[in-house]
C-alpha atoms as a PDB file:
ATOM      1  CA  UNK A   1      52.344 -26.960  -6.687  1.00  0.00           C
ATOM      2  CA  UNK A   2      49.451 -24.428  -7.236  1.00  0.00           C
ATOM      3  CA  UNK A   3      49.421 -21.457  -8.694  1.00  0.00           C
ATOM      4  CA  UNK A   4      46.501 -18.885  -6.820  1.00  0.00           C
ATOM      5  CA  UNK A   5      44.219 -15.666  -7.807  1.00  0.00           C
ATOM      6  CA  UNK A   6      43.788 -14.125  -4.588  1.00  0.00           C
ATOM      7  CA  UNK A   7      40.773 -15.187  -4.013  1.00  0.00           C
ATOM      8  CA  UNK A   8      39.776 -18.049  -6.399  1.00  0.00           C
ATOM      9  CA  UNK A   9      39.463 -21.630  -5.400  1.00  0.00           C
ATOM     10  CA  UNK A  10      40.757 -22.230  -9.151  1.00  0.00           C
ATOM     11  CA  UNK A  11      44.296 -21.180  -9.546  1.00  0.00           C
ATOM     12  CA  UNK A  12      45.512 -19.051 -11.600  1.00  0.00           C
ATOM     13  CA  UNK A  13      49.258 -18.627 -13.081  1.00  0.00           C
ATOM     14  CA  UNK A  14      51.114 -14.589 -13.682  1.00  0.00           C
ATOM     15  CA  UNK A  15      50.659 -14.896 -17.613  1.00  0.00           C
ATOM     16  CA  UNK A  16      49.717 -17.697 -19.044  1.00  0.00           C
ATOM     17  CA  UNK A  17      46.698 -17.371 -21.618  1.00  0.00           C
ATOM     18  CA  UNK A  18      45.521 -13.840 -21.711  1.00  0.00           C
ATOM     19  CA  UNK A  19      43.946 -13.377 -24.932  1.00  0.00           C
ATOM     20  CA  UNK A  20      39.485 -14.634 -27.693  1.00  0.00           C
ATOM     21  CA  UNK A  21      37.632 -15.646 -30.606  1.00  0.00           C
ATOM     22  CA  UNK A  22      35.699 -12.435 -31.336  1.00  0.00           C
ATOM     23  CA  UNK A  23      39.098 -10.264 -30.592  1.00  0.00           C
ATOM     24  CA  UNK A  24      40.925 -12.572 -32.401  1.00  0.00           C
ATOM     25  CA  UNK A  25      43.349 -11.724 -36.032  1.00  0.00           C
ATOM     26  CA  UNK A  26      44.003 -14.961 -37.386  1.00  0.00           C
ATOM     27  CA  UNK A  27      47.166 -14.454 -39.564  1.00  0.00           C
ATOM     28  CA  UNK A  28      48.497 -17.275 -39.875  1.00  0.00           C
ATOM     29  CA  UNK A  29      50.826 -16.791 -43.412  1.00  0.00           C
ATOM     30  CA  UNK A  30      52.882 -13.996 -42.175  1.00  0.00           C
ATOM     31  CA  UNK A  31      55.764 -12.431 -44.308  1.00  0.00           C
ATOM     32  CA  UNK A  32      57.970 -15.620 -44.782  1.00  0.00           C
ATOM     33  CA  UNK A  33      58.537 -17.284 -48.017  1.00  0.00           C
ATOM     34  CA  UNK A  34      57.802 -20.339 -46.605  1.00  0.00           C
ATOM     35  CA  UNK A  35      55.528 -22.903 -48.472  1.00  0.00           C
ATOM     36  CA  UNK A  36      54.526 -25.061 -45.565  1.00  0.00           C
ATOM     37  CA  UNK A  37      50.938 -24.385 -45.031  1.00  0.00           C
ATOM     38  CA  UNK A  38      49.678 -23.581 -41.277  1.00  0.00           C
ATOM     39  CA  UNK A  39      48.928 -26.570 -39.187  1.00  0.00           C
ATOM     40  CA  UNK A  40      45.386 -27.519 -38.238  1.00  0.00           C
ATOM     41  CA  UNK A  41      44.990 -30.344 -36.248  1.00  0.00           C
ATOM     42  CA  UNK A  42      42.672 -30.973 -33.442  1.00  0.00           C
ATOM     43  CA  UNK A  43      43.527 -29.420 -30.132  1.00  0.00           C
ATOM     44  CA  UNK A  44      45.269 -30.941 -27.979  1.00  0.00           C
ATOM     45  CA  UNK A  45      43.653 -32.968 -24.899  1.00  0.00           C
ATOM     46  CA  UNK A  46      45.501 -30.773 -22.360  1.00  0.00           C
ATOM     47  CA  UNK A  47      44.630 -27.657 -24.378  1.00  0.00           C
ATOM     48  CA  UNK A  48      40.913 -28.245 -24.221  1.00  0.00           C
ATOM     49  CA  UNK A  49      41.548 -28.854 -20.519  1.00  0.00           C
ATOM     50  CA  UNK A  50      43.010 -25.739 -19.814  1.00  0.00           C
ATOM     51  CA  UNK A  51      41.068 -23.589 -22.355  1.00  0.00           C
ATOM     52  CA  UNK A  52      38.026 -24.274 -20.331  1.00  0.00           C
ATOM     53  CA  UNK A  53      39.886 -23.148 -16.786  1.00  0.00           C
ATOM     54  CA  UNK A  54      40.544 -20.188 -18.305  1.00  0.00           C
ATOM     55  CA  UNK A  55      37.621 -19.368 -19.688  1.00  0.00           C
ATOM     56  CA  UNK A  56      36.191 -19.649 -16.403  1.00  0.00           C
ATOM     57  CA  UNK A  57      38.887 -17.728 -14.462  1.00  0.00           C
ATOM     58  CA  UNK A  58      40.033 -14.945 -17.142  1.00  0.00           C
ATOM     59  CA  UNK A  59      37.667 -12.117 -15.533  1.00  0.00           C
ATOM     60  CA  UNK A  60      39.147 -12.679 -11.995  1.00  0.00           C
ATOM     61  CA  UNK A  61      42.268 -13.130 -12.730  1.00  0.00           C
ATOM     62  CA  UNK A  62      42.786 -10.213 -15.082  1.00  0.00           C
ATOM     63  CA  UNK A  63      40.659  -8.183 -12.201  1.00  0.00           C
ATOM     64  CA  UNK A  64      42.962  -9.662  -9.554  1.00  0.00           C
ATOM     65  CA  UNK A  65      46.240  -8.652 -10.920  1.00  0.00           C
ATOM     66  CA  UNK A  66      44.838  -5.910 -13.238  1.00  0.00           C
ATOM     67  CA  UNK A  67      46.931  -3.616 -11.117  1.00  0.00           C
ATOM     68  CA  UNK A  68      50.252  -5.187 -11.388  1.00  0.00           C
ATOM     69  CA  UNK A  69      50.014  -6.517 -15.211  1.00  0.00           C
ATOM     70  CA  UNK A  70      48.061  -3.194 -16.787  1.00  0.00           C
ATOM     71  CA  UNK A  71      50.859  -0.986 -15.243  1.00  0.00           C
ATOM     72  CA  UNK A  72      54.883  -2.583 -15.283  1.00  0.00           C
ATOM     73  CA  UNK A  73      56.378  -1.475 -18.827  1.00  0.00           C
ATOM     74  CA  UNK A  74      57.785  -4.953 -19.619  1.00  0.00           C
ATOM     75  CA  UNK A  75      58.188  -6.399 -16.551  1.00  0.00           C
ATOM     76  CA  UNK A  76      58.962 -10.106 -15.799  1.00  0.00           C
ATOM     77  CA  UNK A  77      57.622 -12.500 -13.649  1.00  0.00           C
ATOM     78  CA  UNK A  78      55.961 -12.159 -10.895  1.00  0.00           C
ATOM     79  CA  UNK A  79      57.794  -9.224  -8.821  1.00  0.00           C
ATOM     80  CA  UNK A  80      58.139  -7.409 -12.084  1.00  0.00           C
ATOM     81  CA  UNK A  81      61.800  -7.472 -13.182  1.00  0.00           C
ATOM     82  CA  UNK A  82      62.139  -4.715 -15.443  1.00  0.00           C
ATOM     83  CA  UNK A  83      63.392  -5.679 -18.370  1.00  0.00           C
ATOM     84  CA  UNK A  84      65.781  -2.769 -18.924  1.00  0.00           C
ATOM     85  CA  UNK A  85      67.694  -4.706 -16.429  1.00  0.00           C
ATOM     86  CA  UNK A  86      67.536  -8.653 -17.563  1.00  0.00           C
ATOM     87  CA  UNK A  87      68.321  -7.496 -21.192  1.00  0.00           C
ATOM     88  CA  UNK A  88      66.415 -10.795 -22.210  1.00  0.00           C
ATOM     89  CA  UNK A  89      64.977  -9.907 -25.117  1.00  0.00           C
ATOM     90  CA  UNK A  90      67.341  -7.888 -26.701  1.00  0.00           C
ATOM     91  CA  UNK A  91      66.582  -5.044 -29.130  1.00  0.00           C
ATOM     92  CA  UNK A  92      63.137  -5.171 -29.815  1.00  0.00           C
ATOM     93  CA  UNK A  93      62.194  -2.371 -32.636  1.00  0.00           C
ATOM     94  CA  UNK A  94      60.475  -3.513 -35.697  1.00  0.00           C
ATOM     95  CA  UNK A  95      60.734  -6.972 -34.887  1.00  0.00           C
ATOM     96  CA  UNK A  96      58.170  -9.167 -35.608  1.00  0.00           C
ATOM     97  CA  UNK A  97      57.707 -10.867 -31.787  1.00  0.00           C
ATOM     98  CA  UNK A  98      55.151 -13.964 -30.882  1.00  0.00           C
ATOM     99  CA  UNK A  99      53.980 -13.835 -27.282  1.00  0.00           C
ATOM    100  CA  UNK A 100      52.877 -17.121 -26.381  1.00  0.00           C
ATOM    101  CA  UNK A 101      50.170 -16.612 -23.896  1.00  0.00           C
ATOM    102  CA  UNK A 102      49.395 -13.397 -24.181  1.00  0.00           C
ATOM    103  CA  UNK A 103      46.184 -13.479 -21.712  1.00  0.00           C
ATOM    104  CA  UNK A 104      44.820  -9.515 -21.413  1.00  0.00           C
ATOM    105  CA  UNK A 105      47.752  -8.625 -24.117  1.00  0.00           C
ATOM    106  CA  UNK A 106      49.798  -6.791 -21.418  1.00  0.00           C
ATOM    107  CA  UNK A 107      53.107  -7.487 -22.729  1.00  0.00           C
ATOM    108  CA  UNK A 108      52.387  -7.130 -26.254  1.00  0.00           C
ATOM    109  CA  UNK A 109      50.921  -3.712 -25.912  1.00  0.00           C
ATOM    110  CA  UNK A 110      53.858  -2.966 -24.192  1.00  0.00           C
ATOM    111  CA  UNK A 111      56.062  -4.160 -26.756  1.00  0.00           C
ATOM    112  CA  UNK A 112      53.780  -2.200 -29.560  1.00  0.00           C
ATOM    113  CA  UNK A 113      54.786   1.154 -27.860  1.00  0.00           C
ATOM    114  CA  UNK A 114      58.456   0.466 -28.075  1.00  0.00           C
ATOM    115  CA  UNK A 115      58.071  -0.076 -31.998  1.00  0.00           C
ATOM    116  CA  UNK A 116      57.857  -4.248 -31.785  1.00  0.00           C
ATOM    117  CA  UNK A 117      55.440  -5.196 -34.168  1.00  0.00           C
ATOM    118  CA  UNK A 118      54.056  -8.015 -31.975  1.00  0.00           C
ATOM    119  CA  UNK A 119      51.383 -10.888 -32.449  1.00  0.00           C
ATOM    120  CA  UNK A 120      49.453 -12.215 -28.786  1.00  0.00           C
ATOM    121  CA  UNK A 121      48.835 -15.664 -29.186  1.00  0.00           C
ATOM    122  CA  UNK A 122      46.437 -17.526 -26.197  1.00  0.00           C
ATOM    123  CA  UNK A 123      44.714 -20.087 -25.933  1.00  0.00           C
ATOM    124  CA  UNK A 124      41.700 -18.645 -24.112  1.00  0.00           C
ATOM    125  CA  UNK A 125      38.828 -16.852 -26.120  1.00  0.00           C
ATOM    126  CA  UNK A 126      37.605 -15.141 -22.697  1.00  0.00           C
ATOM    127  CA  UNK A 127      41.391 -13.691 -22.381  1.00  0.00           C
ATOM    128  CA  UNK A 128      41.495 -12.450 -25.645  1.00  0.00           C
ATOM    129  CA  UNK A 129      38.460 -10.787 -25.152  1.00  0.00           C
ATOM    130  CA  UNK A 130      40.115  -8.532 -22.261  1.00  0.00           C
ATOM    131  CA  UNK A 131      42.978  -8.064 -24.784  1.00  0.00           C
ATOM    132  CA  UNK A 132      40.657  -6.656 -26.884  1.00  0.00           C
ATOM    133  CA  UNK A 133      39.415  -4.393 -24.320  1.00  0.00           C
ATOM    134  CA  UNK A 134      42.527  -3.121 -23.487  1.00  0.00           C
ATOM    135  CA  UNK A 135      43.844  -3.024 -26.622  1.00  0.00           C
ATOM    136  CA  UNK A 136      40.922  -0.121 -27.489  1.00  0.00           C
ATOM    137  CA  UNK A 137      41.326   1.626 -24.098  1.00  0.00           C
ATOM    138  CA  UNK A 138      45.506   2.212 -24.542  1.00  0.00           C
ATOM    139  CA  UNK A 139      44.735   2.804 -28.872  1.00  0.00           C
ATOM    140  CA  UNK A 140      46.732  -0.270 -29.825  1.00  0.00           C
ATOM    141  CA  UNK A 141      46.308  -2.452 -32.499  1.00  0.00           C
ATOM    142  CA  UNK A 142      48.446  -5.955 -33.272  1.00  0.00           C
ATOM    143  CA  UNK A 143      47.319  -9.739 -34.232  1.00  0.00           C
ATOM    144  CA  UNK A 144      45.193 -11.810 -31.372  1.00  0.00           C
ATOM    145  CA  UNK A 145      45.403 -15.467 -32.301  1.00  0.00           C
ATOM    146  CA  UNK A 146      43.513 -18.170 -30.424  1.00  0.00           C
ATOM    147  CA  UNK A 147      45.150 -21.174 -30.514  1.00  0.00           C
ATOM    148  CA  UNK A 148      46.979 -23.667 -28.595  1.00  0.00           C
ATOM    149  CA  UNK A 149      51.047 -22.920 -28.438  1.00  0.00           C
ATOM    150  CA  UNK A 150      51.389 -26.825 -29.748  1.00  0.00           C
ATOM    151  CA  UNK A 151      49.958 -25.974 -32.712  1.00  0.00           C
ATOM    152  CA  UNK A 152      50.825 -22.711 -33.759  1.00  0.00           C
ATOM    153  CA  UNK A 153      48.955 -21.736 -36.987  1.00  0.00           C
ATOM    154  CA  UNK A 154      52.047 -19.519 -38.404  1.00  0.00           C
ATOM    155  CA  UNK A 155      53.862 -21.093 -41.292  1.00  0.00           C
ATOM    156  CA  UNK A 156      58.080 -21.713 -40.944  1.00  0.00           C
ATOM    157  CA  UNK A 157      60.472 -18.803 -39.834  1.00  0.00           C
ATOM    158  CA  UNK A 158      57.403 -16.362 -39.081  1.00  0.00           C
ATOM    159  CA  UNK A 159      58.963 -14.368 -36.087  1.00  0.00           C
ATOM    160  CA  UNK A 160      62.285 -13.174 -35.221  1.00  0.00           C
ATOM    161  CA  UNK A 161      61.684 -13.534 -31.279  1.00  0.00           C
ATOM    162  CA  UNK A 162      58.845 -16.071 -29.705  1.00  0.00           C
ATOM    163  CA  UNK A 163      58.266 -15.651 -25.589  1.00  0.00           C
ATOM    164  CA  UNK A 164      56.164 -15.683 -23.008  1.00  0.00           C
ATOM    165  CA  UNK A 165      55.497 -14.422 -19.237  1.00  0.00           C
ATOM    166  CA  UNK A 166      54.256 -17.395 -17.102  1.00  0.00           C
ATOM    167  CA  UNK A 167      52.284 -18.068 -20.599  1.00  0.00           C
ATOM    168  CA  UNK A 168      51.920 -21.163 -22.421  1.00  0.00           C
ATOM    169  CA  UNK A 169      55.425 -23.000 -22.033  1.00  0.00           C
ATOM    170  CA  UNK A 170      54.018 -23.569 -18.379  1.00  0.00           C
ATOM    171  CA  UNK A 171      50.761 -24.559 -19.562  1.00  0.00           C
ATOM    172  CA  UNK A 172      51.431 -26.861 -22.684  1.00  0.00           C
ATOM    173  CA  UNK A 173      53.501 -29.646 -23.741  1.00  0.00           C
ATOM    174  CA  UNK A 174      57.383 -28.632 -23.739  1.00  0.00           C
ATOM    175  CA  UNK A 175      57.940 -31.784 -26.127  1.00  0.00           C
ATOM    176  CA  UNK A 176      55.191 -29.753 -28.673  1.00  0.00           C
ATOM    177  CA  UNK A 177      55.386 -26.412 -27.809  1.00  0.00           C
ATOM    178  CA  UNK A 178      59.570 -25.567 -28.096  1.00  0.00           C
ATOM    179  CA  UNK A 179      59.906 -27.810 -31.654  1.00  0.00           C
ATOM    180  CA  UNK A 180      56.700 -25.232 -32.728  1.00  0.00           C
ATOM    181  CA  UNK A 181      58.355 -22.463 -31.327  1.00  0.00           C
ATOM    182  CA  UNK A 182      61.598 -23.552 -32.865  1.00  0.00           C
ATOM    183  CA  UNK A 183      59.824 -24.020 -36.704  1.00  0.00           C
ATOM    184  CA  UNK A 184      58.152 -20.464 -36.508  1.00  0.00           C
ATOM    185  CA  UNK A 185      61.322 -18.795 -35.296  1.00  0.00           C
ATOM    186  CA  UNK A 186      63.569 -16.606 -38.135  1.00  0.00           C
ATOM    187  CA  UNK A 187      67.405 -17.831 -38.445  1.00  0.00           C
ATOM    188  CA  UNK A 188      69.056 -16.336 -35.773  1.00  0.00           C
ATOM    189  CA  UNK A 189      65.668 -16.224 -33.711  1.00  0.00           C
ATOM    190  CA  UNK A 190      65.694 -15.804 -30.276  1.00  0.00           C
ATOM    191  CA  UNK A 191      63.056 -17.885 -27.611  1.00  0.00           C
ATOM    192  CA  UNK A 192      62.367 -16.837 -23.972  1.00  0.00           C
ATOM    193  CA  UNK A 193      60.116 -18.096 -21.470  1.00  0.00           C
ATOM    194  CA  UNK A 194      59.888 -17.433 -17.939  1.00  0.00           C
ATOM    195  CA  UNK A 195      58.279 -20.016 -15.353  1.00  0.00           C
ATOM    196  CA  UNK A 196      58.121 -21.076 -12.178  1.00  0.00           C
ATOM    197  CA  UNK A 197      61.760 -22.630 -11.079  1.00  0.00           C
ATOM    198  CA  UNK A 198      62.014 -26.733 -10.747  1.00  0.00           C
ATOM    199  CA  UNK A 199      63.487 -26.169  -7.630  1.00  0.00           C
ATOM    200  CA  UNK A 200      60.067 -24.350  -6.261  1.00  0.00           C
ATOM    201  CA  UNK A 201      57.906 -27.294  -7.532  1.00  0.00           C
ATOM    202  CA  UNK A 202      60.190 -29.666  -5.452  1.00  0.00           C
ATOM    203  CA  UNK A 203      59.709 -27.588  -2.449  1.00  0.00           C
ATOM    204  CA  UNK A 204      56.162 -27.067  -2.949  1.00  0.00           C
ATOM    205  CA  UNK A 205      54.040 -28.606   0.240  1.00  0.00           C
ATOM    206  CA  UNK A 206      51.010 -30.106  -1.257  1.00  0.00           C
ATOM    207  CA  UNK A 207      49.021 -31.384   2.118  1.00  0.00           C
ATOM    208  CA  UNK A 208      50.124 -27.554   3.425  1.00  0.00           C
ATOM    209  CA  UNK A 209      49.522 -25.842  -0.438  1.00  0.00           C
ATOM    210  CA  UNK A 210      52.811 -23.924   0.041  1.00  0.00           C
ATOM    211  CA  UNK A 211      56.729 -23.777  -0.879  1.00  0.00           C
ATOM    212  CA  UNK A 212      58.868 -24.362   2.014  1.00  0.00           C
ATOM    213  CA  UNK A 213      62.538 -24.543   2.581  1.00  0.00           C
ATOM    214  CA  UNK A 214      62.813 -28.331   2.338  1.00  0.00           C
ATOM    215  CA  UNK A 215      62.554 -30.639  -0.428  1.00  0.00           C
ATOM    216  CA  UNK A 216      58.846 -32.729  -1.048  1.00  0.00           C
ATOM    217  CA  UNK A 217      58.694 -33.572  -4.543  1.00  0.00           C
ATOM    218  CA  UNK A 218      60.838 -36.157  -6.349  1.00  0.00           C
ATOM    219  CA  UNK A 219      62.919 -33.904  -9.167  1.00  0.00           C
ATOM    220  CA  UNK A 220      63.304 -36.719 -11.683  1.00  0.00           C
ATOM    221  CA  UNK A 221      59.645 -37.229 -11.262  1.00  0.00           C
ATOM    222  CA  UNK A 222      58.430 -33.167 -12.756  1.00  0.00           C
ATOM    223  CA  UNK A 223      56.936 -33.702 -15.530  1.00  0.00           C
ATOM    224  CA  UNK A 224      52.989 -33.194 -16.118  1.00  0.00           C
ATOM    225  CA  UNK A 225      50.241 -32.177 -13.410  1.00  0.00           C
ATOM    226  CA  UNK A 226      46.775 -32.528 -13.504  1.00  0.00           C
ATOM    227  CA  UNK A 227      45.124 -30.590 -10.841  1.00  0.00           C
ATOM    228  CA  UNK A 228      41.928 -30.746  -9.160  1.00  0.00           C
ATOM    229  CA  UNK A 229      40.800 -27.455 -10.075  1.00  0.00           C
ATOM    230  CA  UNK A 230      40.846 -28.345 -13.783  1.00  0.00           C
ATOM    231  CA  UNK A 231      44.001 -27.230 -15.260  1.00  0.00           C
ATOM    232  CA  UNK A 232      47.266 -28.748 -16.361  1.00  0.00           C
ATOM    233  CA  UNK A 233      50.772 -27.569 -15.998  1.00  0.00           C
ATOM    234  CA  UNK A 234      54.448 -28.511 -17.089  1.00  0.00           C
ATOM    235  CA  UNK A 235      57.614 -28.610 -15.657  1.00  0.00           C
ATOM    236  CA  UNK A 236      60.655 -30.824 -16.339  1.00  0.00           C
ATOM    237  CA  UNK A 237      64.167 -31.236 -14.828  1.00  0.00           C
ATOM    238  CA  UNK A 238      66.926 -28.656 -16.058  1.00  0.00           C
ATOM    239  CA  UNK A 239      68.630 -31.151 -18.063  1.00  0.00           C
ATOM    240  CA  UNK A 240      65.336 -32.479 -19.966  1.00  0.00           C
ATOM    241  CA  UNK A 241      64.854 -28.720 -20.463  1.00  0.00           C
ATOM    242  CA  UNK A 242      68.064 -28.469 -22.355  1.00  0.00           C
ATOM    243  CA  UNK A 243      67.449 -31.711 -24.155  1.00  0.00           C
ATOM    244  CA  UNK A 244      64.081 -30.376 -25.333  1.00  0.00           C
ATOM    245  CA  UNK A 245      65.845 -27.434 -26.558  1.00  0.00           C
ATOM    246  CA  UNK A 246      68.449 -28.994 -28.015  1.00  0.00           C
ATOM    247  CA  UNK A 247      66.309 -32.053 -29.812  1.00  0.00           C
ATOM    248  CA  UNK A 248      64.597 -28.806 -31.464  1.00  0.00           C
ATOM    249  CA  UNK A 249      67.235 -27.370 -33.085  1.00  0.00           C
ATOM    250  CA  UNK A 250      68.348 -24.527 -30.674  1.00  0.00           C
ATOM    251  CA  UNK A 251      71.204 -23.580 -28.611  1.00  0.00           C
ATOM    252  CA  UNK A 252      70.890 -22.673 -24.814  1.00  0.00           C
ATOM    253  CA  UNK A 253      71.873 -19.131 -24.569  1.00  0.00           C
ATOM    254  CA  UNK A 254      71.237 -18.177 -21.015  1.00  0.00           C
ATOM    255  CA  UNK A 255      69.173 -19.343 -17.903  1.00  0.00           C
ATOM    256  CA  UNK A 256      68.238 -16.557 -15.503  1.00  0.00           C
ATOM    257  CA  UNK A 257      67.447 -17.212 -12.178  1.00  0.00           C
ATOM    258  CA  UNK A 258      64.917 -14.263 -10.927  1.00  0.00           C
ATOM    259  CA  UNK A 259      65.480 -12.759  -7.288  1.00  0.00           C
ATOM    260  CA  UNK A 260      63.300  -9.694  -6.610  1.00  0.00           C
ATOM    261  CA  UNK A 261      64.370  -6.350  -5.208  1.00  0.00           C
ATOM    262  CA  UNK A 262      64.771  -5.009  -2.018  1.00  0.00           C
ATOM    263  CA  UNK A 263      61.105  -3.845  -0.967  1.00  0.00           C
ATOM    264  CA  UNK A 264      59.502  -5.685  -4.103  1.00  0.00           C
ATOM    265  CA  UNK A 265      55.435  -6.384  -4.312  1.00  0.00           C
ATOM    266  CA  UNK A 266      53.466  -8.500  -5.789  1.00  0.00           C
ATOM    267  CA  UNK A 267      49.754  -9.650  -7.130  1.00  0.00           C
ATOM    268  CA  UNK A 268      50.279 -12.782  -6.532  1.00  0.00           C
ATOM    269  CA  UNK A 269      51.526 -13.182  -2.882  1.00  0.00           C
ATOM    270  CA  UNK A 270      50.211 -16.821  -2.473  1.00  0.00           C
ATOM    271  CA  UNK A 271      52.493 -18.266  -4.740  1.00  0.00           C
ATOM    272  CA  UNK A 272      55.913 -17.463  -2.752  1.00  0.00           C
ATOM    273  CA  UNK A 273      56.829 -15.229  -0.370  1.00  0.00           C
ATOM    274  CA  UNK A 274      58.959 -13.007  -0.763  1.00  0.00           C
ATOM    275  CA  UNK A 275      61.420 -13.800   1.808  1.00  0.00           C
ATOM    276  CA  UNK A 276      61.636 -17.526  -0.322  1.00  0.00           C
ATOM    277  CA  UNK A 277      62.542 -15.872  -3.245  1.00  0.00           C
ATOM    278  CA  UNK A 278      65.083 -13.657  -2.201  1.00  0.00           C
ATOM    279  CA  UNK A 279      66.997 -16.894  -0.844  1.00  0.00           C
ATOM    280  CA  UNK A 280      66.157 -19.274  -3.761  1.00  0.00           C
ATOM    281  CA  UNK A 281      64.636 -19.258  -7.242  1.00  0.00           C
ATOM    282  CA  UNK A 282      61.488 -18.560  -7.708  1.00  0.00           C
ATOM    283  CA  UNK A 283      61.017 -18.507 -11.606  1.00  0.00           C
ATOM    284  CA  UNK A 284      63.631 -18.387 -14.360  1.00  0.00           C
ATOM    285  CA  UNK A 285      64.288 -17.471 -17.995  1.00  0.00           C
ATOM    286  CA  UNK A 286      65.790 -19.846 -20.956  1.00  0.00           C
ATOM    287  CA  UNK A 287      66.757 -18.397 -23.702  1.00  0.00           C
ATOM    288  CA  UNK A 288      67.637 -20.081 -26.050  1.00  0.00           C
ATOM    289  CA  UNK A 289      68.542 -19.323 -30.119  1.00  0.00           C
ATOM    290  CA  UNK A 290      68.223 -20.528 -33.618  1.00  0.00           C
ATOM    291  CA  UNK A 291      70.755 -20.847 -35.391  1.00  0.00           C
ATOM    292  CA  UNK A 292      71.722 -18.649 -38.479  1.00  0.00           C
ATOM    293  CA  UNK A 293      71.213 -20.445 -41.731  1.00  0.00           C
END
């Protein structure tokens, strides 16, 4: 399955990595009595694989979908579910939030103006930097972090919510990135992630490059795929999903299954038309909790 820019022969994904070095606020000891120090090990293969696709693609793909991402107040996926009406993330004022993948820091800036006090995490310098741009022109100002979501450099129990958009759950390791997401999470911490559906990958024609309306992939088989155009992406069966979460210490609150509107529109047409995704899943949000101590 392939995610597309308009017009790039690389393809892009909605939200995944938006975020660079020179933009970027290391702060990796925030408020959280914990003694464990922040992790530093290498980067991960995969990470290195898909930090260099999106350094390549960053400026297209934040000029491709500029319009769409710049513009919905905290809007999911990729027909832009408000989310006044998904009530994923719950109250959101003066909590300390992690977005994993933060790419041009659309979603954090968002978050800022609703009194979050948020952090953008990617693993792209070159998507930083446009979160750095944008940061200045809307007269924001929060943490950029680059590093890889399988190694997050935040000591234990750093953040009361940890999420992304199409960010880096897509693009990383599920078996690393949920146990890291897990460790940095407050008791009582809440992580969401939104992605493309299982049931789309299954669908997805690869001698065609599309999703149609009958199966092509083997389920049990979704796992890890290594694509031609030099990026890597993740996707597992709903169960392993669950046991993933579970293994990592956190209990399945809710999966939401995205349909979009009547009349909905989109940046990124290529990936599923809309007639598709008003008759089956397109994307869908875990959410899943720590528990309180």
């Amino acid at each position: 399955m392939r995610w597309r820019s308009c017009s790039a022969s690389a393809s892009p994904p909605p939200a995944e990595q938006r975020a660079s070095a020179s933009a970027t606020t290391t702060r990796p000891t925030r408020s959280t009595g914990s003694s464990r120090p922040p992790r530093r090990s290498p980067v991960p293969d995969d990470a290195r694989i898909n930090r260099r696709f999106w350094d390549r693609s960053a400026d297209e793909y934040q000029a491709d979908h500029a319009s769409q991402l710049n513009e919905l107040d905290l809007a999911w996926g990729v027909w832009g579910i408000p989310e006044s009406e998904l009530n994923v993330l719950g109250p959101i004022e003066g909590k300390e939030i992690l977005e994993l993948g933060c790419g041009g820091g659309q979603w954090s800036i968002f978050l800022s103006r609703h009194g979050a006090r948020p952090t953008g995490l990617d693993n792209s310098r070159n998507q930083l930097l446009h979160a750095k741009r944008l940061m200045a022109d809307k007269g924001t100002r929060f943490p950029l972090v680059n590093a890889s979501a399988e190694r997050l450099p935040f000591a234990d129990a750093s953040f009361d919510i940890v999420f992304c958009d199409h960010g880096a759950m897509s693009f990383a390791d599920p078996e690393r990135t949920v146990p890291e997401a897990a460790r940095v999470l407050r008791p009582n911490g809440l992580l969401a992630f939104n992605m493309v559906s299982p049931l789309l990958f299954t669908c997805w024609n690869e001698v065609k490059d599309q999703v149609e309306s009958s199966l092509h992939a083997v389920y049990f088989d979704l796992r890890r795929f290594d694509y031609q155009e030099g990026f890597v992406e993740y996707q597992l069966p709903y169960g392993a999903w669950i046991d993933v979460l579970r293994r990592s210490g956190l209990i399945v609150e809710d999966l939401i299954e995205l349909q979009p509107p009547a009349g909905a529109t989109t940046t990124y047409p290529d990936l599923v038309p809309f007639d598709w995704a008003r008759r089956w899943p397109a994307e869908n949000i875990w959410k899943a909790r720590k528990p309180s101590a």
